[in-house]
N, C-alpha and C. Protein backbone atom coordinates (compact mmCIF):
# COMPACT_ATOMS: atom_id res chain seq x y z
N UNK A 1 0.86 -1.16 0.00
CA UNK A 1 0.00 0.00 0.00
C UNK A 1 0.89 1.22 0.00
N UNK A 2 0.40 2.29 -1.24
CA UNK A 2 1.49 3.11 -0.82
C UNK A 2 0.65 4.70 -1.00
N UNK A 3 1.20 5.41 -1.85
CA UNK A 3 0.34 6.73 -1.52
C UNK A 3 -1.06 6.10 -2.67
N UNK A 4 -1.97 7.35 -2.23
CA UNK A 4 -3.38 6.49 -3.20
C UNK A 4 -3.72 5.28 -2.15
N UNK A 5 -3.32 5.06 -1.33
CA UNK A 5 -4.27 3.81 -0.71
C UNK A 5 -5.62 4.42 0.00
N UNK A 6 -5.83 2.98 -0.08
CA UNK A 6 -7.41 2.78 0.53
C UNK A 6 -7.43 3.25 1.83
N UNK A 7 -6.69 2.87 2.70
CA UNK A 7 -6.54 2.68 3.68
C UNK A 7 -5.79 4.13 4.68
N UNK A 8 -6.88 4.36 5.62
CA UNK A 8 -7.10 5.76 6.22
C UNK A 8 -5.23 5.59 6.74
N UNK A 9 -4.69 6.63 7.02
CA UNK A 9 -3.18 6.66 7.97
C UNK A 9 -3.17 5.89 8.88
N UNK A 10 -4.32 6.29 10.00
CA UNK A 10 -4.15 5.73 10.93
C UNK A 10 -4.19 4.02 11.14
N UNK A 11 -4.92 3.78 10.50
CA UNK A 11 -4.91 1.83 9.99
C UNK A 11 -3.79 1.84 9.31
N UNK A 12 -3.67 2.51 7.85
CA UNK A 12 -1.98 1.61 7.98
C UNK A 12 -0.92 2.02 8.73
N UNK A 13 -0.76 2.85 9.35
CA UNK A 13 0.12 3.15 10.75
C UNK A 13 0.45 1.80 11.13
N UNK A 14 -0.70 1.43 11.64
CA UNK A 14 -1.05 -0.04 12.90
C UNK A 14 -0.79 -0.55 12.37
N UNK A 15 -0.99 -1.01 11.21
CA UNK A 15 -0.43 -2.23 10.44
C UNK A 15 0.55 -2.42 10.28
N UNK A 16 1.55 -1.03 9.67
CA UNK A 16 2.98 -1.68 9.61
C UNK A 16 3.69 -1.48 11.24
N UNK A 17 3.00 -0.90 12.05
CA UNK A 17 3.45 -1.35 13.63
C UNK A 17 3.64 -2.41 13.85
N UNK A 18 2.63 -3.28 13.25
CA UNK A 18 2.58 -4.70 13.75
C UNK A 18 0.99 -4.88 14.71
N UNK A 19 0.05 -3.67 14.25
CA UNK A 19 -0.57 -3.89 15.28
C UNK A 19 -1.81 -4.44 14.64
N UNK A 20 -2.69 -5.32 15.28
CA UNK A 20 -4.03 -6.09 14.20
C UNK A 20 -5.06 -5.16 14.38
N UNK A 21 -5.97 -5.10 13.31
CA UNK A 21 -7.17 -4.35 12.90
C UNK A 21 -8.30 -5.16 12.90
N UNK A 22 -9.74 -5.19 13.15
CA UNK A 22 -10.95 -6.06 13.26
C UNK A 22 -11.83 -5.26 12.82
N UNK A 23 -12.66 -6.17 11.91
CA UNK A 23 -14.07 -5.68 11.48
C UNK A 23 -15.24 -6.50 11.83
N UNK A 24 -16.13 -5.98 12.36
CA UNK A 24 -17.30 -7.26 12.62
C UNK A 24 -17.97 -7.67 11.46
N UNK A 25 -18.45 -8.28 10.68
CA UNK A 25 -19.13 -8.98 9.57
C UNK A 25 -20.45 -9.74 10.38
N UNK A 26 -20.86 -9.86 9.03
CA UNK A 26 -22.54 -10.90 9.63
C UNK A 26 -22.00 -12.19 9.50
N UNK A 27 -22.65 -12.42 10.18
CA UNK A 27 -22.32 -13.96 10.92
C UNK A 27 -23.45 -14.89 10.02
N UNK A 28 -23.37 -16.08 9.95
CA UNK A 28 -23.82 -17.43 9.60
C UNK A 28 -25.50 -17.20 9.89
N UNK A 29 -25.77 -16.75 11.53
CA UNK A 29 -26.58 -17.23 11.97
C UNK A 29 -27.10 -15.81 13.16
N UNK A 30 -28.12 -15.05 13.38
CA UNK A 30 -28.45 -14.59 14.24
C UNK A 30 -28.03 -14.46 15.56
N UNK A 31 -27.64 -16.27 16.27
CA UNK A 31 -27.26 -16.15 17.36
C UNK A 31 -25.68 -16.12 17.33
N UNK A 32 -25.12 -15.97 16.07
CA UNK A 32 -23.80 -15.82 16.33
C UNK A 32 -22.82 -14.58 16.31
N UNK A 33 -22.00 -14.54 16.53
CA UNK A 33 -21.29 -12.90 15.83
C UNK A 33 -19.90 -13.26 15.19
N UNK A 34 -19.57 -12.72 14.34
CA UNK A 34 -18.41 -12.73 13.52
C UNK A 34 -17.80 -12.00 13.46
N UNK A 35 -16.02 -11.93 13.40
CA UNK A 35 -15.25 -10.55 12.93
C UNK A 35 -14.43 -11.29 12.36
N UNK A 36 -13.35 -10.42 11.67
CA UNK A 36 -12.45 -10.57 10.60
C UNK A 36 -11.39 -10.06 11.51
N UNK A 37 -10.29 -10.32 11.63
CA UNK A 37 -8.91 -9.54 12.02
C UNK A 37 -7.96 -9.75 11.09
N UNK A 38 -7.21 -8.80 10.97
CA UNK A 38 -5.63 -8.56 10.39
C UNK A 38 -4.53 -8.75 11.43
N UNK A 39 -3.84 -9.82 11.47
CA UNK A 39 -2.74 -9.94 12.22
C UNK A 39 -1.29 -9.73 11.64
N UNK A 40 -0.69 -8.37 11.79
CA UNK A 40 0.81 -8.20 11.37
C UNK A 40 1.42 -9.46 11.70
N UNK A 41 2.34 -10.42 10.40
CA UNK A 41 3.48 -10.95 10.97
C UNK A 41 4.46 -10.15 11.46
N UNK A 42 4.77 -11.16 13.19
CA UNK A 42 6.22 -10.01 13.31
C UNK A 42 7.53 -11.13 13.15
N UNK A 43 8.00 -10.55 13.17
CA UNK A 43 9.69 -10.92 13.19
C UNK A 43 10.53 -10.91 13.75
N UNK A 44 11.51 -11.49 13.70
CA UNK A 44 12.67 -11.27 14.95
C UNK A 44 13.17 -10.08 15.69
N UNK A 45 12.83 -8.90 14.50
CA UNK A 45 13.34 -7.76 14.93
C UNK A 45 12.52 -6.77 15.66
N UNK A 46 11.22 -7.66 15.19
CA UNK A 46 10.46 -6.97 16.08
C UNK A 46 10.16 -7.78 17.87
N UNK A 47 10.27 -8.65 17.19
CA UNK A 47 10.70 -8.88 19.12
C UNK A 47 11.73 -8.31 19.55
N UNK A 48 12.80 -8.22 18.84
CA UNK A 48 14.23 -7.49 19.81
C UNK A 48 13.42 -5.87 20.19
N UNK A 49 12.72 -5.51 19.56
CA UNK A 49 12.32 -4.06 19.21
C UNK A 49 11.45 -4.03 20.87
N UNK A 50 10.52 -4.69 20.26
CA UNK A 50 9.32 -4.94 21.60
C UNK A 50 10.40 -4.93 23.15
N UNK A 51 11.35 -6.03 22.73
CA UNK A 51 12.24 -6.45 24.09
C UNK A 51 12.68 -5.11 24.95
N UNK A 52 12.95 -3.87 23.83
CA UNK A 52 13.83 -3.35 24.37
C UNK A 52 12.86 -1.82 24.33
N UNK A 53 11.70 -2.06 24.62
CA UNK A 53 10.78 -1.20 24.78
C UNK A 53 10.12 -0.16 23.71
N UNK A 54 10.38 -0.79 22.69
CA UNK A 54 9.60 0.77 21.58
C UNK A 54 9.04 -0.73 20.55
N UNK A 55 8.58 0.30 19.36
CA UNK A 55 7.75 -0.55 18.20
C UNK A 55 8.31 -0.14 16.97
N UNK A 56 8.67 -1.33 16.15
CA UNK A 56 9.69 -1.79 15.10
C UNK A 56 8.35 -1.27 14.05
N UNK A 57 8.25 -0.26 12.82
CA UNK A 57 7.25 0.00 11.58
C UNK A 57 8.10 -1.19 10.31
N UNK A 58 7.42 -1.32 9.45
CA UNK A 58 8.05 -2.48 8.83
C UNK A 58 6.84 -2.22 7.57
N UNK A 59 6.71 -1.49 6.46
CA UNK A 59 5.68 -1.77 5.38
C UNK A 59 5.75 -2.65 4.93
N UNK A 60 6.77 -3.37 4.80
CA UNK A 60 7.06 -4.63 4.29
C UNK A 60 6.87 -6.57 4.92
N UNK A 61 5.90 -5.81 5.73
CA UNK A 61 5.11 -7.23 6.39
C UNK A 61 3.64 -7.62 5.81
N UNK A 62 3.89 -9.19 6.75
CA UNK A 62 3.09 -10.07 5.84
C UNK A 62 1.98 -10.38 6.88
N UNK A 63 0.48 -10.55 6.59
CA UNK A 63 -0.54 -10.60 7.50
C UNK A 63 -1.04 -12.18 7.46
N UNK A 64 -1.48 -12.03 8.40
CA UNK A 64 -2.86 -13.31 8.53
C UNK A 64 -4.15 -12.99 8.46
N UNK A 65 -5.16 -13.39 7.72
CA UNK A 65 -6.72 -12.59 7.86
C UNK A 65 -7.20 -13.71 8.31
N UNK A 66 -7.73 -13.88 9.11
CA UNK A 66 -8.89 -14.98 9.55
C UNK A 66 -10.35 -14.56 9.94
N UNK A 67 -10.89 -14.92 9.41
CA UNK A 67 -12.74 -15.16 10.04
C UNK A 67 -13.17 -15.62 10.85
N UNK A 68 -13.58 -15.40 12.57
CA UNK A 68 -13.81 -16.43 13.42
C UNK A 68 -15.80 -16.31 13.58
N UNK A 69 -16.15 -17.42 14.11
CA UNK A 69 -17.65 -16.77 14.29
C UNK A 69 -17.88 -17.35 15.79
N UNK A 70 -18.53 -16.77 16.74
CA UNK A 70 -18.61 -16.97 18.20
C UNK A 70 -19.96 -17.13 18.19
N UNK A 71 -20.53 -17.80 19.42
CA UNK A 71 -21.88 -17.97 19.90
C UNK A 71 -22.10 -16.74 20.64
N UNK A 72 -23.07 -15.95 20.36
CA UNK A 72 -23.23 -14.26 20.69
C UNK A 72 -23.30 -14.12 22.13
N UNK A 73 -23.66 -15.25 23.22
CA UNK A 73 -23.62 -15.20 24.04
C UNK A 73 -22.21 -15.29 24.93
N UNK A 74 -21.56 -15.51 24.34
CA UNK A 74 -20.35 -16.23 24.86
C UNK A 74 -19.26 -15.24 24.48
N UNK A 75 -19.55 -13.91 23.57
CA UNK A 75 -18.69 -13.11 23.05
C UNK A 75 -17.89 -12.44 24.15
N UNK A 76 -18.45 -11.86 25.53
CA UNK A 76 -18.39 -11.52 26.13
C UNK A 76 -17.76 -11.71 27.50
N UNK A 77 -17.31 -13.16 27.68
CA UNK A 77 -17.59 -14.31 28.63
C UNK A 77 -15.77 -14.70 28.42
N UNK A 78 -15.53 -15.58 29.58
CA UNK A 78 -14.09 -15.93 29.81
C UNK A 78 -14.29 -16.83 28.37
N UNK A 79 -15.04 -18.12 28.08
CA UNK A 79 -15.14 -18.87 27.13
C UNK A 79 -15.69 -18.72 26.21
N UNK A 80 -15.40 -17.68 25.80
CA UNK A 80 -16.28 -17.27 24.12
C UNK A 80 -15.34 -18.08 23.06
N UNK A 81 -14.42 -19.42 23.24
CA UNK A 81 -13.82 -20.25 22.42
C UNK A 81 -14.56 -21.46 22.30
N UNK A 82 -15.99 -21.35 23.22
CA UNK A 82 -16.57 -22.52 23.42
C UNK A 82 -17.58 -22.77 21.62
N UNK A 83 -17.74 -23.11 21.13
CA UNK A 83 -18.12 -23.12 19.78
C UNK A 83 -18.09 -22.19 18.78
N UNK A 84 -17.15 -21.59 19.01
CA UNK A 84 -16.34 -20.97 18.28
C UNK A 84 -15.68 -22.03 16.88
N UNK A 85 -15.72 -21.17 15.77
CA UNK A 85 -15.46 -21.58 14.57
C UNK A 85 -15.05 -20.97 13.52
N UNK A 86 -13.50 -21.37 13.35
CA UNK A 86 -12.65 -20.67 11.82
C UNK A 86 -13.85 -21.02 11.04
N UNK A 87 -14.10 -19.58 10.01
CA UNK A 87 -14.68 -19.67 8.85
C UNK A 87 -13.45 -19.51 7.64
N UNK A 88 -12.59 -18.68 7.95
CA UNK A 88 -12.12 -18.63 6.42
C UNK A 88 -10.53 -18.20 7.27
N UNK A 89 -9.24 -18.17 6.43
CA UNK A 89 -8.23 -17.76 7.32
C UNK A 89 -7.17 -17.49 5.54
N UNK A 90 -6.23 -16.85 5.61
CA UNK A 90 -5.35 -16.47 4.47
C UNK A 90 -3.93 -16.27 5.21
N UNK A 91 -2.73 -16.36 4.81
CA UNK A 91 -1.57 -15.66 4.61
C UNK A 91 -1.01 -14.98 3.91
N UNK A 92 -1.35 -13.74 3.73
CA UNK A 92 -0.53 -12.46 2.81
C UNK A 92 0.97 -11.82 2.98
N UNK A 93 1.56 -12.17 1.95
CA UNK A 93 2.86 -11.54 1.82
C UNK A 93 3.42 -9.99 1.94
N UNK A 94 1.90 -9.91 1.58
CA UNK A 94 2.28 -7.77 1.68
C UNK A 94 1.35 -7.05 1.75
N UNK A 95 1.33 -5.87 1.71
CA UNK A 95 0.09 -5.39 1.58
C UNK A 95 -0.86 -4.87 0.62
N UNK A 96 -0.30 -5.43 -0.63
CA UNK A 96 -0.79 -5.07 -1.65
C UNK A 96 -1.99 -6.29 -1.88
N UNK A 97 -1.01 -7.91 -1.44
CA UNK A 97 -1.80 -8.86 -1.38
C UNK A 97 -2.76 -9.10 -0.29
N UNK A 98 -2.80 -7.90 0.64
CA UNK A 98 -3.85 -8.10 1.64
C UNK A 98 -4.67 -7.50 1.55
N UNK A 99 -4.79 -6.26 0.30
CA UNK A 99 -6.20 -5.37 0.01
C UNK A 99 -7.18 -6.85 -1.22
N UNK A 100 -5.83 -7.30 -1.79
CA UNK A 100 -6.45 -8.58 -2.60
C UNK A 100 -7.35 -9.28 -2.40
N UNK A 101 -6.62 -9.93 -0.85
CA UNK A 101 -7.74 -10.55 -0.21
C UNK A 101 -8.90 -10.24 0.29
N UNK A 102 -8.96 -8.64 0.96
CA UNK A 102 -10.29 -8.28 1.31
C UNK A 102 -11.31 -8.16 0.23
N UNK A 103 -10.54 -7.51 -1.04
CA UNK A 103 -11.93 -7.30 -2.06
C UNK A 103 -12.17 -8.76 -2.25
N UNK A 104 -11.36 -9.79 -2.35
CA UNK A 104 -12.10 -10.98 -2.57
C UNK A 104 -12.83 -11.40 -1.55
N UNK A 105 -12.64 -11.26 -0.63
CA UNK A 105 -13.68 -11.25 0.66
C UNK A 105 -14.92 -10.27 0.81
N UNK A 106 -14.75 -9.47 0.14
CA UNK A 106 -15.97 -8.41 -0.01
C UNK A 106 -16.06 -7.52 1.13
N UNK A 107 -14.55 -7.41 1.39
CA UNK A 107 -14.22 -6.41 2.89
C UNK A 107 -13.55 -5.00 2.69
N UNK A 108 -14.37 -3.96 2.75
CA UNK A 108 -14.15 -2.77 2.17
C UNK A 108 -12.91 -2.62 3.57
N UNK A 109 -12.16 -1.41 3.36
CA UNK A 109 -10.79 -1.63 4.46
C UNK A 109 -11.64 -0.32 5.70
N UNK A 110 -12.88 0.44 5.10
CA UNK A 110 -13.47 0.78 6.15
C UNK A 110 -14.67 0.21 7.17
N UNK A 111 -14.19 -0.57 7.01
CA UNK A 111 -14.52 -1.82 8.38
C UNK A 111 -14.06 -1.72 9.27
N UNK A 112 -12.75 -2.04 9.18
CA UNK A 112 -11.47 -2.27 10.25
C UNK A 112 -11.15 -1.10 11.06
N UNK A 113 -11.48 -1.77 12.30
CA UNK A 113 -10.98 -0.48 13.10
C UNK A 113 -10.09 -1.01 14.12
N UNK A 114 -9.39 -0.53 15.48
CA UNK A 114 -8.72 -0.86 16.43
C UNK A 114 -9.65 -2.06 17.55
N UNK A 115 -8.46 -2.64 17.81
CA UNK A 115 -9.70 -3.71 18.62
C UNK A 115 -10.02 -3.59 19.64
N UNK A 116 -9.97 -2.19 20.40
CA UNK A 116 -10.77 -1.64 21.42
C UNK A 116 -12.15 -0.82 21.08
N UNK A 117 -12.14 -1.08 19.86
CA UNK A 117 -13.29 -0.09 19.43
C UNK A 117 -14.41 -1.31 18.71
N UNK A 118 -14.22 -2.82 19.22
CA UNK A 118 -15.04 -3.89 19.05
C UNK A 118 -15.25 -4.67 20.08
N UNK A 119 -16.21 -5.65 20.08
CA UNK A 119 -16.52 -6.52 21.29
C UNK A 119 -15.62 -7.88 20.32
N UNK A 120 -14.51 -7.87 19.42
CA UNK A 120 -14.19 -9.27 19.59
C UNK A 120 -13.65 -9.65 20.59
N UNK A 121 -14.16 -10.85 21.24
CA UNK A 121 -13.29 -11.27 22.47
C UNK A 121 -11.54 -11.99 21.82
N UNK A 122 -10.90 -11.99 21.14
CA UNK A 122 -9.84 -12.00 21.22
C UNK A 122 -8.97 -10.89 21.54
């Protein structure tokens, strides 16, 4: 992603921080709830980075997208892993291949927000 992106500053900020982004999506089923997350791969250097108290930027990282769907009751709850279920999951090399994957997912990138600003329980 580079200038011209989709994607507001502040999301790709986080992203090449290393930090994951979540969108809630509709779920399967009424009683369930669903979100999508972006998980930065990190790297060695970013653990030394983390180790030694600050945060390593890196545009050049590779994500995980996964789909989980929770029992709506349980979102909330120590065990919201209790029937819990991967729907869909990817590994992206960059970030060019991770806008890829959302339009093929039908995930506009203003979805995603910080994951204090969602009830996923992860």
């Amino acid at each position: 992603m580079n200038e011209g992106s989709d994607w507001p500053t502040d999301k790709l900020t986080a992203l090449r921080l290393g930090r994951r982004l979540i969108a809630e999506v509709r779920a399967s089923r009424p009683d369930r709830r669903a979100f999508v997350t972006i998980r930065p791969a990190w790297s060695a250097p970013d653990v030394r980075a983390q180790e030694e108290g600050w945060v390593r930027g890196d545009a050049g990282r590779g994500f995980r997208v996964d789909q989980w769907e929770y029992e709506r009751e349980r979102v909330e709850g120590f065990d919201y892993d209790v029937g819990a279920t991967l729907v869909r999951a990817a590994d992206v090399p960059d970030e060019s291949e991770l806008k890829s994957v959302l339009d093929a997912w039908g995930l506009p990138v203003g979805l995603f927000v910080h994951p204090w600003e969602t009830d996923d329980p992860r």
